[in-house]
N, C-alpha and C. Protein backbone atom coordinates (compact mmCIF):
# COMPACT_ATOMS: atom_id res chain seq x y z
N UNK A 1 2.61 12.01 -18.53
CA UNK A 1 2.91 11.02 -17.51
C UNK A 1 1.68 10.12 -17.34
N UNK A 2 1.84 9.01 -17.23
CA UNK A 2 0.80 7.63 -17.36
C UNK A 2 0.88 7.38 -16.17
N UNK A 3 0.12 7.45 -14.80
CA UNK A 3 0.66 7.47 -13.48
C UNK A 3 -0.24 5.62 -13.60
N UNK A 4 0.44 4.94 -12.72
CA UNK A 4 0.02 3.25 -12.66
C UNK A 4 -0.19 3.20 -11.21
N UNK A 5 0.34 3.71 -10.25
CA UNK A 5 0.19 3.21 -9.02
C UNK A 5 -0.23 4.79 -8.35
N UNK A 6 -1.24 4.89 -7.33
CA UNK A 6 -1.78 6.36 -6.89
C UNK A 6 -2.17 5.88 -5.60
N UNK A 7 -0.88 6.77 -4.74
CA UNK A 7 -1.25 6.88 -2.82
C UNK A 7 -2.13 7.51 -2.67
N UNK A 8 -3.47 6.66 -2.19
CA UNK A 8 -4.50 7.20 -1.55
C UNK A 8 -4.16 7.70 0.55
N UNK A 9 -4.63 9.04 0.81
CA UNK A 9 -3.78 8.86 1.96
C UNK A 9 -5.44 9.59 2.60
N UNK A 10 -5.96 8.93 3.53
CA UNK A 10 -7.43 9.07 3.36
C UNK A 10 -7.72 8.73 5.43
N UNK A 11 -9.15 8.29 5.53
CA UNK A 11 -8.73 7.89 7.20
C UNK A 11 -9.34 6.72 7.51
N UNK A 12 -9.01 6.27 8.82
CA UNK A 12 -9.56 5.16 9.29
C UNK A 12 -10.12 4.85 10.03
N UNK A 13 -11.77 5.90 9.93
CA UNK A 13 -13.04 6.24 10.01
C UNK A 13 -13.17 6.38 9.07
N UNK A 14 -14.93 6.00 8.80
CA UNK A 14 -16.06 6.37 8.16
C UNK A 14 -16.29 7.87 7.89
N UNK A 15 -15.83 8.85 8.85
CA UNK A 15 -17.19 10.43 8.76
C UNK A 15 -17.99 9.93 8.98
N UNK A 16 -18.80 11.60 9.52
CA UNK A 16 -20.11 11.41 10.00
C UNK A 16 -20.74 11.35 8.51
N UNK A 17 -20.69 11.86 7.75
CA UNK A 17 -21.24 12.21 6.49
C UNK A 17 -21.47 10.78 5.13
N UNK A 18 -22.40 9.90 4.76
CA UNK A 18 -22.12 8.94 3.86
C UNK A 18 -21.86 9.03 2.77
N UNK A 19 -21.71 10.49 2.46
CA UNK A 19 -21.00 10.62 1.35
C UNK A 19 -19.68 10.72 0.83
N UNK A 20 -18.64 10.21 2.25
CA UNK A 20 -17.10 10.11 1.84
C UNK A 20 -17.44 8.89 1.91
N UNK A 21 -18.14 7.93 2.48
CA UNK A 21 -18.11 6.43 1.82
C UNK A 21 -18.69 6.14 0.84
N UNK A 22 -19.55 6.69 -0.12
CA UNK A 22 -19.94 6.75 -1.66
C UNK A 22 -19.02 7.16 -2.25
N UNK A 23 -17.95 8.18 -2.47
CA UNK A 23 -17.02 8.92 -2.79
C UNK A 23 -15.83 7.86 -3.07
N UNK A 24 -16.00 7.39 -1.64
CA UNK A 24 -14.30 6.33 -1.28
C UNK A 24 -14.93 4.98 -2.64
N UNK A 25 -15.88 4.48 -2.03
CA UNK A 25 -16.59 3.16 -2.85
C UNK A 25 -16.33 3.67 -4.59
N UNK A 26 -16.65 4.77 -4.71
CA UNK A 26 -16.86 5.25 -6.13
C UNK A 26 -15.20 5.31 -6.58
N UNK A 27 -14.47 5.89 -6.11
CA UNK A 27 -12.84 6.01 -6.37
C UNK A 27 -12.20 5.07 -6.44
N UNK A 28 -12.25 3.94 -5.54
CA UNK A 28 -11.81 2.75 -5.59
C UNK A 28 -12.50 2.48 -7.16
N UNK A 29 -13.99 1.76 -7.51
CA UNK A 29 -14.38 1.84 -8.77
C UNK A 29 -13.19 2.19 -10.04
N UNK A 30 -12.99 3.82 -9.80
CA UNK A 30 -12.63 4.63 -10.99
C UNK A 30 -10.93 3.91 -11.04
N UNK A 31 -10.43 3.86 -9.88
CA UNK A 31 -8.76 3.50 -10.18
C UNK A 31 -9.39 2.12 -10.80
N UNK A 32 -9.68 1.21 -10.76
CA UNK A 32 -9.68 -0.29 -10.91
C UNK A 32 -9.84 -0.25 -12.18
N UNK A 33 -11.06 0.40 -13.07
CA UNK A 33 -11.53 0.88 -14.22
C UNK A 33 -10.46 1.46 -15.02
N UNK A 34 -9.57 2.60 -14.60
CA UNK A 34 -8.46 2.77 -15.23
C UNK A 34 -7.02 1.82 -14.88
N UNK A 35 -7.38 1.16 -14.49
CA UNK A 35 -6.10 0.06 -14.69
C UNK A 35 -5.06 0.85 -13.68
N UNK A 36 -5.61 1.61 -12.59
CA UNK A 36 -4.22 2.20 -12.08
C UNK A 36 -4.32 1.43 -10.41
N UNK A 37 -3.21 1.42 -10.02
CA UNK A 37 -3.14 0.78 -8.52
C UNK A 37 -3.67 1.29 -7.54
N UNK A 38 -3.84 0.88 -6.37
CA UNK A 38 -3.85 1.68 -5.17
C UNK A 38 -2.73 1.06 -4.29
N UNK A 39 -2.30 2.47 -3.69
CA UNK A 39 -1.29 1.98 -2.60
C UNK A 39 -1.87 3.12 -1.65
N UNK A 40 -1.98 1.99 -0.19
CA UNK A 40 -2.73 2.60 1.00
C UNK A 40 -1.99 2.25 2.01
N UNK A 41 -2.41 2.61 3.18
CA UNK A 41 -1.95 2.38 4.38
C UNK A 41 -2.98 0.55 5.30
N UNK A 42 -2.92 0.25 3.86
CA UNK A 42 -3.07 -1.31 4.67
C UNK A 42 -4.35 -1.64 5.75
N UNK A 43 -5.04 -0.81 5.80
CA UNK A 43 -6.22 -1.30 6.87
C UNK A 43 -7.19 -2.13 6.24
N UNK A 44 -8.28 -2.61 7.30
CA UNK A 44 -8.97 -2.72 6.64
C UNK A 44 -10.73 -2.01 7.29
N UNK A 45 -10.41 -1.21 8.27
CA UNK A 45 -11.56 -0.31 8.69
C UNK A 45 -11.53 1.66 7.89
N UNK A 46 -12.38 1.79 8.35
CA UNK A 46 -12.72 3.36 7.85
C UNK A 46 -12.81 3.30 5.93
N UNK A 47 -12.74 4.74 5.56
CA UNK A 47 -12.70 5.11 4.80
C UNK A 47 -11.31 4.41 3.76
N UNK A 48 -10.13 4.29 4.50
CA UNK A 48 -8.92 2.94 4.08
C UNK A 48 -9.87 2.00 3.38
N UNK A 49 -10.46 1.10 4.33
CA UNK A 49 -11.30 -0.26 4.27
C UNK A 49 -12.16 -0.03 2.64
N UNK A 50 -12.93 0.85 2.94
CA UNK A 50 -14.48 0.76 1.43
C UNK A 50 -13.45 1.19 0.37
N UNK A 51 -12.33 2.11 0.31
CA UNK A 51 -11.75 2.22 -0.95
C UNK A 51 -10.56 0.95 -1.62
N UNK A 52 -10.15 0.61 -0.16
CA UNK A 52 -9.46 -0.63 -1.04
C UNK A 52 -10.19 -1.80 -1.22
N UNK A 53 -11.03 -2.21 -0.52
CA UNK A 53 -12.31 -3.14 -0.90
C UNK A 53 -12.63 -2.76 -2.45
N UNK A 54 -13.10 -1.62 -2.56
CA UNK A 54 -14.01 -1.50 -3.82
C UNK A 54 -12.78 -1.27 -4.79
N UNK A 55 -11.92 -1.15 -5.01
CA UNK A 55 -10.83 -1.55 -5.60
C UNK A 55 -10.31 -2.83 -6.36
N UNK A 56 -10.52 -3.62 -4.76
CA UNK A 56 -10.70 -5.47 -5.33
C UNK A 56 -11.92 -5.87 -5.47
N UNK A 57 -12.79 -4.97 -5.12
CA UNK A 57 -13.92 -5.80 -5.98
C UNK A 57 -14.58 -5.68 -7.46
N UNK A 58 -13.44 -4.70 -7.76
CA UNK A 58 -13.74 -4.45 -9.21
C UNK A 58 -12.63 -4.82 -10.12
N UNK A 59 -11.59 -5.58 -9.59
CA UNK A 59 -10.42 -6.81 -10.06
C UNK A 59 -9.63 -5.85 -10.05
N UNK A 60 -9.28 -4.57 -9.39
CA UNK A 60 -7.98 -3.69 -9.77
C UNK A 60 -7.04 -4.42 -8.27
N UNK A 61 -5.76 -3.93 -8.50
CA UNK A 61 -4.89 -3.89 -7.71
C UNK A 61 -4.82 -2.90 -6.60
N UNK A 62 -4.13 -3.75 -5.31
CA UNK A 62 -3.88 -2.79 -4.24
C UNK A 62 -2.89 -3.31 -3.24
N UNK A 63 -1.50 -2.21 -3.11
CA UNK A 63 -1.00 -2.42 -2.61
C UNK A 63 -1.13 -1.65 -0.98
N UNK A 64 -0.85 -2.69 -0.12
CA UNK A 64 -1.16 -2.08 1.26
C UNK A 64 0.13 -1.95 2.19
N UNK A 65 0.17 -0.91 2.70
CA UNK A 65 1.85 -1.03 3.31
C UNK A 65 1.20 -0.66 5.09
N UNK A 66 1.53 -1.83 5.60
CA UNK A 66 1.26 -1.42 7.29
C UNK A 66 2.01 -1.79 7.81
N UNK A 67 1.96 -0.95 9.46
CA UNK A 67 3.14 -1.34 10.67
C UNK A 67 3.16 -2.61 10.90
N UNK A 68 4.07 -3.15 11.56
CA UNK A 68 3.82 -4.11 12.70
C UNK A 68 2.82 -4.02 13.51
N UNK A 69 3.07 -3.11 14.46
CA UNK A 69 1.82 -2.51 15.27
C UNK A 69 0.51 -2.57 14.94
N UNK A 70 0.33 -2.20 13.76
CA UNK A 70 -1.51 -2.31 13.04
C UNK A 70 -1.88 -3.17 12.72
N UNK A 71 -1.04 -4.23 12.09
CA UNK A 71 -0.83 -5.37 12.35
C UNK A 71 -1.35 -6.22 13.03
N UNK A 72 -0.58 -6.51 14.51
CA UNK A 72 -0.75 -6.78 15.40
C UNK A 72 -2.06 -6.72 15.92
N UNK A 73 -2.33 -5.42 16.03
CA UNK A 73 -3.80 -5.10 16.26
C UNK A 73 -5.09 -5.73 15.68
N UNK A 74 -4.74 -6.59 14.47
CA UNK A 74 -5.57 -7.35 13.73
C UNK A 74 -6.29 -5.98 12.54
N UNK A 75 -5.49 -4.70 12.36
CA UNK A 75 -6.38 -4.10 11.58
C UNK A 75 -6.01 -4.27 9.88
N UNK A 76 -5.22 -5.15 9.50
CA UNK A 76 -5.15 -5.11 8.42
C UNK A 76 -6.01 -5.89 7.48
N UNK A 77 -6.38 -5.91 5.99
CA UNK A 77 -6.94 -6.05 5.38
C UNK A 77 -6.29 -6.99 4.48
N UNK A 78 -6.42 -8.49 4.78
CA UNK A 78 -5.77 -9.49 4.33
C UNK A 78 -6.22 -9.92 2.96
N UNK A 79 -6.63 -9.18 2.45
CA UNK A 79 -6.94 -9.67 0.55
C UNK A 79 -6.73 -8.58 -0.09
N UNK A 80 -5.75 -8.08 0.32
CA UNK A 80 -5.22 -6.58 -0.72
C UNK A 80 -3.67 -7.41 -1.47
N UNK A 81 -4.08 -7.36 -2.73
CA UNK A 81 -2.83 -8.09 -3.49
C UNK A 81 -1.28 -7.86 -3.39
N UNK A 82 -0.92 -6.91 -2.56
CA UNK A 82 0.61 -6.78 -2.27
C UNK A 82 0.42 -6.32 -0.61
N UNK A 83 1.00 -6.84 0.11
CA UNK A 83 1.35 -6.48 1.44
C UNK A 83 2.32 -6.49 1.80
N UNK A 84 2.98 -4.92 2.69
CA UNK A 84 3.87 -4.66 2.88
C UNK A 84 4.45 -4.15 4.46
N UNK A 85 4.53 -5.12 5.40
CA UNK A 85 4.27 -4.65 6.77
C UNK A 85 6.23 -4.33 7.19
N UNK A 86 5.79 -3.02 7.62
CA UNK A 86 7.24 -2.06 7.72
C UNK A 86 7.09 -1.80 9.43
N UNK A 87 8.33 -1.39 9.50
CA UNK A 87 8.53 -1.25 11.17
C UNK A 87 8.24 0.11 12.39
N UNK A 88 7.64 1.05 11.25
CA UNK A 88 7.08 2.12 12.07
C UNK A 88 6.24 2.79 11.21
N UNK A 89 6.05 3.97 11.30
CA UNK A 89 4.96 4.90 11.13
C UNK A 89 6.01 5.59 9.72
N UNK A 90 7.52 5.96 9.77
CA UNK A 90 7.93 6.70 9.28
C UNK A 90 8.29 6.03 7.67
N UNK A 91 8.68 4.47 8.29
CA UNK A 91 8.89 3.32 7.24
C UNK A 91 7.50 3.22 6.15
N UNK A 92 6.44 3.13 6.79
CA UNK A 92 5.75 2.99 5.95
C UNK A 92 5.19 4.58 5.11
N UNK A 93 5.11 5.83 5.42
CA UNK A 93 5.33 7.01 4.73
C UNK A 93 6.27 6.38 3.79
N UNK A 94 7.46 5.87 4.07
CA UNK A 94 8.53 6.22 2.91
C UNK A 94 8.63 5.17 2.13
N UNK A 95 7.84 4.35 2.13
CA UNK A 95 7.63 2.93 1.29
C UNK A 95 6.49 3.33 0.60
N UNK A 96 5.45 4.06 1.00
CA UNK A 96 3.61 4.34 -0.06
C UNK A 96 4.94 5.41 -0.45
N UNK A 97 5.55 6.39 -0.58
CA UNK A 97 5.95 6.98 -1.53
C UNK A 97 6.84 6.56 -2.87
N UNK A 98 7.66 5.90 -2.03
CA UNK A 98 8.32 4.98 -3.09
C UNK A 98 7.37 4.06 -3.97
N UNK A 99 6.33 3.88 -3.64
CA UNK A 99 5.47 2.89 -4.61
C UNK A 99 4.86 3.55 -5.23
N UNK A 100 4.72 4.99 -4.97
CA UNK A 100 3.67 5.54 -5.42
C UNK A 100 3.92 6.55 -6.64
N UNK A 101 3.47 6.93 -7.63
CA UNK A 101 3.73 8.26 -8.62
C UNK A 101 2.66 9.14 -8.78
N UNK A 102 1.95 9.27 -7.89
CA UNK A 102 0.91 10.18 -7.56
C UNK A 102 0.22 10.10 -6.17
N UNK A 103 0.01 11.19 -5.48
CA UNK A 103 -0.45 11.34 -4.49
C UNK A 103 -1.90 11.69 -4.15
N UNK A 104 -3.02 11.40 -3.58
CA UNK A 104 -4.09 12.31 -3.24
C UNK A 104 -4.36 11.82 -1.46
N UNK A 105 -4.90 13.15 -1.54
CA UNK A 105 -5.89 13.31 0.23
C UNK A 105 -7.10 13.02 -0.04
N UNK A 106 -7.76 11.69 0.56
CA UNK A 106 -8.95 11.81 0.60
C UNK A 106 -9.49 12.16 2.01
N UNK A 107 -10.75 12.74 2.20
CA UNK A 107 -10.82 13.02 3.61
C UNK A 107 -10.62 12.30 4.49
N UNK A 108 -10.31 13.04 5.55
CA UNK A 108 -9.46 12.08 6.97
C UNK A 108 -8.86 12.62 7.86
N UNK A 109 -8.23 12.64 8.73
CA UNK A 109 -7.79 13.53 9.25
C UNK A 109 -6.42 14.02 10.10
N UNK A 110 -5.89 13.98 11.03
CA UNK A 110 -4.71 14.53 11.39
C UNK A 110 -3.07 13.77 10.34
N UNK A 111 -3.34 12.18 10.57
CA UNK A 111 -2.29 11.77 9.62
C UNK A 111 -2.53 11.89 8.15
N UNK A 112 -3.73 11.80 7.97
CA UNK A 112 -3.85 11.90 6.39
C UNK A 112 -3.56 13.30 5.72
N UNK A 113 -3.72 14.59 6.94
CA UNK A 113 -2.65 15.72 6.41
C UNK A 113 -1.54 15.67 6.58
N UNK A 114 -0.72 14.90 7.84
CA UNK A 114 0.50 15.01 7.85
C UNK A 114 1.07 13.88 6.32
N UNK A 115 0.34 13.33 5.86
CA UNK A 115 1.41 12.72 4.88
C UNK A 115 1.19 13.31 3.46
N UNK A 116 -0.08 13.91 3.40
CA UNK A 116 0.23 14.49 1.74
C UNK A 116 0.53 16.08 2.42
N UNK A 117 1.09 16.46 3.64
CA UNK A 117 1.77 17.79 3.48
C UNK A 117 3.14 17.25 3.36
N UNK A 118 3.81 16.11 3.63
CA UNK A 118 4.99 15.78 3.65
C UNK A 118 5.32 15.79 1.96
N UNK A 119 4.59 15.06 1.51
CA UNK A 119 4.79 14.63 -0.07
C UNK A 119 4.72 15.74 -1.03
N UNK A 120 3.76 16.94 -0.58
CA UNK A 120 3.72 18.30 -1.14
C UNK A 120 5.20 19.07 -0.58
N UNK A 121 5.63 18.97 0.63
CA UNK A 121 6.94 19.80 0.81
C UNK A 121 8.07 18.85 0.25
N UNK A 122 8.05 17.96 0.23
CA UNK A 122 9.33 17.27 -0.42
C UNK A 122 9.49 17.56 -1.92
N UNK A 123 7.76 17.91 -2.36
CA UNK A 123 8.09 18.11 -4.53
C UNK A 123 8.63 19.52 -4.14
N UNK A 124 8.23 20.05 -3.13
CA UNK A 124 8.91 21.67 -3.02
C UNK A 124 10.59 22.08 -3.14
N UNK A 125 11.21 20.44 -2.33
CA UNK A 125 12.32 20.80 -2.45
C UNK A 125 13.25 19.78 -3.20
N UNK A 126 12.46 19.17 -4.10
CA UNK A 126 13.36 18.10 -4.79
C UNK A 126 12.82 16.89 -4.53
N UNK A 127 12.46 16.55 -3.44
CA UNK A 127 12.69 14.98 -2.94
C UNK A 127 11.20 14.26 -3.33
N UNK A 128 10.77 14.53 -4.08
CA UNK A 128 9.42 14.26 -4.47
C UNK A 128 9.20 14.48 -5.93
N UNK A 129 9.01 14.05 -6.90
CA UNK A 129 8.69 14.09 -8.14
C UNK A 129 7.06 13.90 -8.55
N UNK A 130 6.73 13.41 -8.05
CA UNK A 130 4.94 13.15 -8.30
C UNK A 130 4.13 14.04 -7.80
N UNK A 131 3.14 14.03 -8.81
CA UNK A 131 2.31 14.95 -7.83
C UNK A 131 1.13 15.27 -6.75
N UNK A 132 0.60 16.01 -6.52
CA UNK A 132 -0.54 15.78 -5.45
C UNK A 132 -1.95 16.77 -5.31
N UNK A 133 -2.63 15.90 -4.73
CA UNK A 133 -3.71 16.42 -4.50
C UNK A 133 -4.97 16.12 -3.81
N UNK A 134 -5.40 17.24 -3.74
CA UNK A 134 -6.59 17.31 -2.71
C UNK A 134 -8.06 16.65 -3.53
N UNK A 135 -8.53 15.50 -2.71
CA UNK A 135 -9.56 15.35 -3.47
C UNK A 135 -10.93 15.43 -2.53
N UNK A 136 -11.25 16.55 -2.94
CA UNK A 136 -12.22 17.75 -2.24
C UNK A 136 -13.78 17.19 -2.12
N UNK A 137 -13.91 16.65 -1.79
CA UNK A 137 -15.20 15.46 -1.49
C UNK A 137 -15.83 16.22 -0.78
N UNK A 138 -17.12 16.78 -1.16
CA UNK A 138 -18.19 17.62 0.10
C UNK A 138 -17.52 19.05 0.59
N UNK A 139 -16.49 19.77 -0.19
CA UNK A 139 -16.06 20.85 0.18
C UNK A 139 -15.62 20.65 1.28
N UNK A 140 -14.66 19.15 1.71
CA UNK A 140 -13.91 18.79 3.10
C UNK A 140 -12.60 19.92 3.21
N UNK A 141 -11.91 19.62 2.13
CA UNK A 141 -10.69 20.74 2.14
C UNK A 141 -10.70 22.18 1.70
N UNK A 142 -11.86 22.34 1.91
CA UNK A 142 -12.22 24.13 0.94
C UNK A 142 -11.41 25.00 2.48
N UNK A 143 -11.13 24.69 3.98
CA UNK A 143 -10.54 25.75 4.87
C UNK A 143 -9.31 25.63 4.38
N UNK A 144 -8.75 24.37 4.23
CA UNK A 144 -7.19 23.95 3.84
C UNK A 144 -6.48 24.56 2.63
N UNK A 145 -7.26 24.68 1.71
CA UNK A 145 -7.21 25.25 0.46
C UNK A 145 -6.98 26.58 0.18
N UNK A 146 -7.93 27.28 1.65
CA UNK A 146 -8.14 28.92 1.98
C UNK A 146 -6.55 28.93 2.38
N UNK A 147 -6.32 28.08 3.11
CA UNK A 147 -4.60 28.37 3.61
C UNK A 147 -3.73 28.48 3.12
N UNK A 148 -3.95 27.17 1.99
CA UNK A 148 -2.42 27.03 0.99
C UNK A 148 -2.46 28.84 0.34
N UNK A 149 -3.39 29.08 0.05
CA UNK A 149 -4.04 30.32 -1.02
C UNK A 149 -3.58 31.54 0.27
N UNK A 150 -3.02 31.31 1.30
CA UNK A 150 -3.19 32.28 2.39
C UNK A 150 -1.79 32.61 2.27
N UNK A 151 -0.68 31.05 2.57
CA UNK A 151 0.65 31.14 2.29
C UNK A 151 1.23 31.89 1.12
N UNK A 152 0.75 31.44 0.13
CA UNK A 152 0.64 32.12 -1.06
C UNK A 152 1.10 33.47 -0.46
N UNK A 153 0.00 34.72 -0.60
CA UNK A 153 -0.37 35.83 -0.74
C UNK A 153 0.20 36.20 0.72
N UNK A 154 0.79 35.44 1.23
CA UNK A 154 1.67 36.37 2.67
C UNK A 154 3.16 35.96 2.29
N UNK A 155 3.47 35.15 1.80
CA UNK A 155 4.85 35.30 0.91
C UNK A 155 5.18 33.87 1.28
N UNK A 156 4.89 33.08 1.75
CA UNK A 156 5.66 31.54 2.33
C UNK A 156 5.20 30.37 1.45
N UNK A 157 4.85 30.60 0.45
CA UNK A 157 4.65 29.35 -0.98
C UNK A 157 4.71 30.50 -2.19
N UNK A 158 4.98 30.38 -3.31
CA UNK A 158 5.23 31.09 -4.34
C UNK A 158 3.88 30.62 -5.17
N UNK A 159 4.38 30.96 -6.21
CA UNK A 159 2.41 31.30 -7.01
C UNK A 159 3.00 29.95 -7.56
N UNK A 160 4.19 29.35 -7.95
CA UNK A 160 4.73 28.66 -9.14
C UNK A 160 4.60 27.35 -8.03
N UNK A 161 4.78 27.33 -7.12
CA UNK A 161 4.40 25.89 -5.90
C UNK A 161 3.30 26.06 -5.55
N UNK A 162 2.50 27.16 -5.82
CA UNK A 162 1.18 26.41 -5.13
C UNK A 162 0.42 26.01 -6.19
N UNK A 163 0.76 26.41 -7.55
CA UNK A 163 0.25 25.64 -8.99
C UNK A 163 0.36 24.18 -8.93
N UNK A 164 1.82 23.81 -8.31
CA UNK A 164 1.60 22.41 -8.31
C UNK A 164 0.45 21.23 -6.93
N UNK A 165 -0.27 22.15 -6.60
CA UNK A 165 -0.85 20.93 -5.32
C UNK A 165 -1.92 21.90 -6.19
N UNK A 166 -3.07 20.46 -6.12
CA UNK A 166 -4.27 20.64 -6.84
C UNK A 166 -5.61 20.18 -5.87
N UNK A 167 -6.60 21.11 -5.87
CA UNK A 167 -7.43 20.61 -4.96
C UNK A 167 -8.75 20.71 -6.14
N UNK A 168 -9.60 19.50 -5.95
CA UNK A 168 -10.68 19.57 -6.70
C UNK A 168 -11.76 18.12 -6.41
N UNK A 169 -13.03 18.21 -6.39
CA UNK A 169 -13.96 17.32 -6.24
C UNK A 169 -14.16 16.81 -7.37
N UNK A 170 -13.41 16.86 -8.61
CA UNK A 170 -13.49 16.00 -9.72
C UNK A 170 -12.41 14.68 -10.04
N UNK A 171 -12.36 13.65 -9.81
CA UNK A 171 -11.33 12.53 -10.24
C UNK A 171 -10.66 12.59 -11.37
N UNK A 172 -11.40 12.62 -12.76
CA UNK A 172 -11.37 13.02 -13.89
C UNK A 172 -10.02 14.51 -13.84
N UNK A 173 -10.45 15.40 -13.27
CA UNK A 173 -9.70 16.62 -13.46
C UNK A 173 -7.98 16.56 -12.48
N UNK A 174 -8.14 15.54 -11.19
CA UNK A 174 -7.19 15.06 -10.51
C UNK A 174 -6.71 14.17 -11.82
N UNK A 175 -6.90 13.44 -12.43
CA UNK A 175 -6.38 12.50 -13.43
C UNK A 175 -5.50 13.29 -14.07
N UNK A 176 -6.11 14.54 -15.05
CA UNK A 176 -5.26 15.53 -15.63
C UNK A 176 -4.23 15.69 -15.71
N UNK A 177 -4.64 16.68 -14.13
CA UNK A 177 -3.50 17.37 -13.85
C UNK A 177 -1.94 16.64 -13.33
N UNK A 178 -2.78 14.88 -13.15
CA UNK A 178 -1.40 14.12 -12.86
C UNK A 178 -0.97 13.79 -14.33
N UNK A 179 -1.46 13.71 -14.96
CA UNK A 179 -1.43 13.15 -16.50
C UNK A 179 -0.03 14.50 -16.89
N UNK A 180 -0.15 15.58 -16.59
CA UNK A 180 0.04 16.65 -17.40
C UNK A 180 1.35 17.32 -16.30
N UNK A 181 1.95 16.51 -14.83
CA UNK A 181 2.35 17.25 -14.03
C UNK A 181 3.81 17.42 -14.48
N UNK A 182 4.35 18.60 -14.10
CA UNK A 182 5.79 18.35 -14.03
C UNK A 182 6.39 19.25 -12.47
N UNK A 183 7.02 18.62 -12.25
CA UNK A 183 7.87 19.13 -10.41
C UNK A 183 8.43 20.37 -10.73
N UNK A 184 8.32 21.01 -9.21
CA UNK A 184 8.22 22.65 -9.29
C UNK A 184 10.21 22.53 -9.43
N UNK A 185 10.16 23.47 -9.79
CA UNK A 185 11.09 24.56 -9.90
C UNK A 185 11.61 24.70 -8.35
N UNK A 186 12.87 24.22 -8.45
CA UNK A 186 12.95 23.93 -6.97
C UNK A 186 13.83 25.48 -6.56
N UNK A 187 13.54 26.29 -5.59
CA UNK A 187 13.73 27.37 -5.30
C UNK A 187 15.30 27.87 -4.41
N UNK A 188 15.68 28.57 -5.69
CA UNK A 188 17.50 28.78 -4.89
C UNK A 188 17.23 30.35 -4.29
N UNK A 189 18.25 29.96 -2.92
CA UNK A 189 18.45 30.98 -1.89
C UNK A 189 19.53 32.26 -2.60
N UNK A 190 19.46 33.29 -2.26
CA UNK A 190 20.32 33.89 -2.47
C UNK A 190 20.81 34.87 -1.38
N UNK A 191 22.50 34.59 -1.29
CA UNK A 191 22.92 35.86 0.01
C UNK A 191 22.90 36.83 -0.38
C-alpha cells in the first residue's frame, strides 16, 4: 500500500517539552519529502500549526479540515492548500478520515486520543481500512501503549488487533508498517 494522504491527529499546544516541536517541524519535513499529504485539523496554533507549516514550507501538500466554530475564532491556518470547514466536531472526524489512508497520534492530548482511538476501533470492526499509529515522540505514549498491551492480556483486544495499532518513535518504521498494512480480521460473535 502506497499511502498519499496521512491524518496527523496531534494538539493545539506546543508541550512543555521542545522537542514535540522539533519532532512536529521534522515530520512535517519527512511527509513533504515523501510526496505524501497531510490532512489535519486545520489550525494554525500548537503543535497542528509547526507541522502543517513545515509541511508548506517544504512545497508538500496539506489538507486542513475545520469547524465553523474554529473558524470563527480566527484559528485557522489560511495557506494550507485544501480547506475544508465542516459543521461540527463529528463532521470534521469523518471528513480527515475519509481523506485520509493512514492515521497517526502525534502528541496531544484529550481529542487527539479520542480520534485515533475512534479510527483504531472502527479498523476493529470494519469501518476503517487504514491503518494507525502511535508516533511515540519522547516516550509520550509509552503509559498508553502499557494499556493497549493491558487489554490485550485481560482478554478485551486480541493479540491479532493489537498487531494492527503500531506505536513507535521511528517515522521510517511508521512508514512500513503502513506500507505493509492489511485490516484486522474482523471478529465474529458466537451463541
Amino acid at each position: 500500500m502506497n499511502v498519499k494522504k496521512i491524518a496527523v491527529y496531534c494538539g493545539a499546544s506546543l508541550g512543555s517539552n521542545p522537542v514535540y516541536q522539533q519532532a512536529g517541524a521534522a515530520l512535517g519535513q519527512w511527509l513533504a519529502e515523501h510526496e505524501i499529504g497531510l490532512v489535519y485539523g486545520g489550525g494554525k496554533y500548537g503543535l497542528m500549526g509547526v507541522i502543517a507549516k513545515s509541511v508548506l514550507d517544504h512545497n508538500g501538500v496539506v489538507w486542513g479540515v475545520i469547524t465553523k466554530e474554529l473558524e470563527n475564532r480566527g484559528t485557522v491556518l489560511d495557506t494550507v492548500t485544501h480547506l475544508q470547514v465542516v459543521d461540527n466536531m463529528a463532521a470534521r472526524k469523518s471528513a480527515m478520515m475519509n481523506l485520509s489512508e493512514g492515521f497517526i497520534a502525534f502528541p496531544g492530548g484529550p481529542g487527539t486520543l479520542e480520534e485515533i482511538a475512534e479510527a483504531f476501533s472502527w479498523a476493529l470492526i470494519g469501518d476503517n481500512s487504514e491503518p494507525c499509529a502511535f508516533y511515540n515522540v519522547n516516550h509520550y505514549y509509552q503509559p498508553l501503549q502499557a494499556m493497549y498491551d493491558q487489554m490485550t492480556s485481560e482478554g478485551f483486544l486480541s493479540e491479532q488487533g493489537r498487531s494492527k495499532l503500531l506505536f513507535s518513535d521511528s517515522i521510517d518504521e511508521i512508514q512500513q508498517f503502513m506500507a505493509s498494512y492489511e485490516p484486522p480480521t474482523i471478529r465474529t460473535y458466537h451463541r
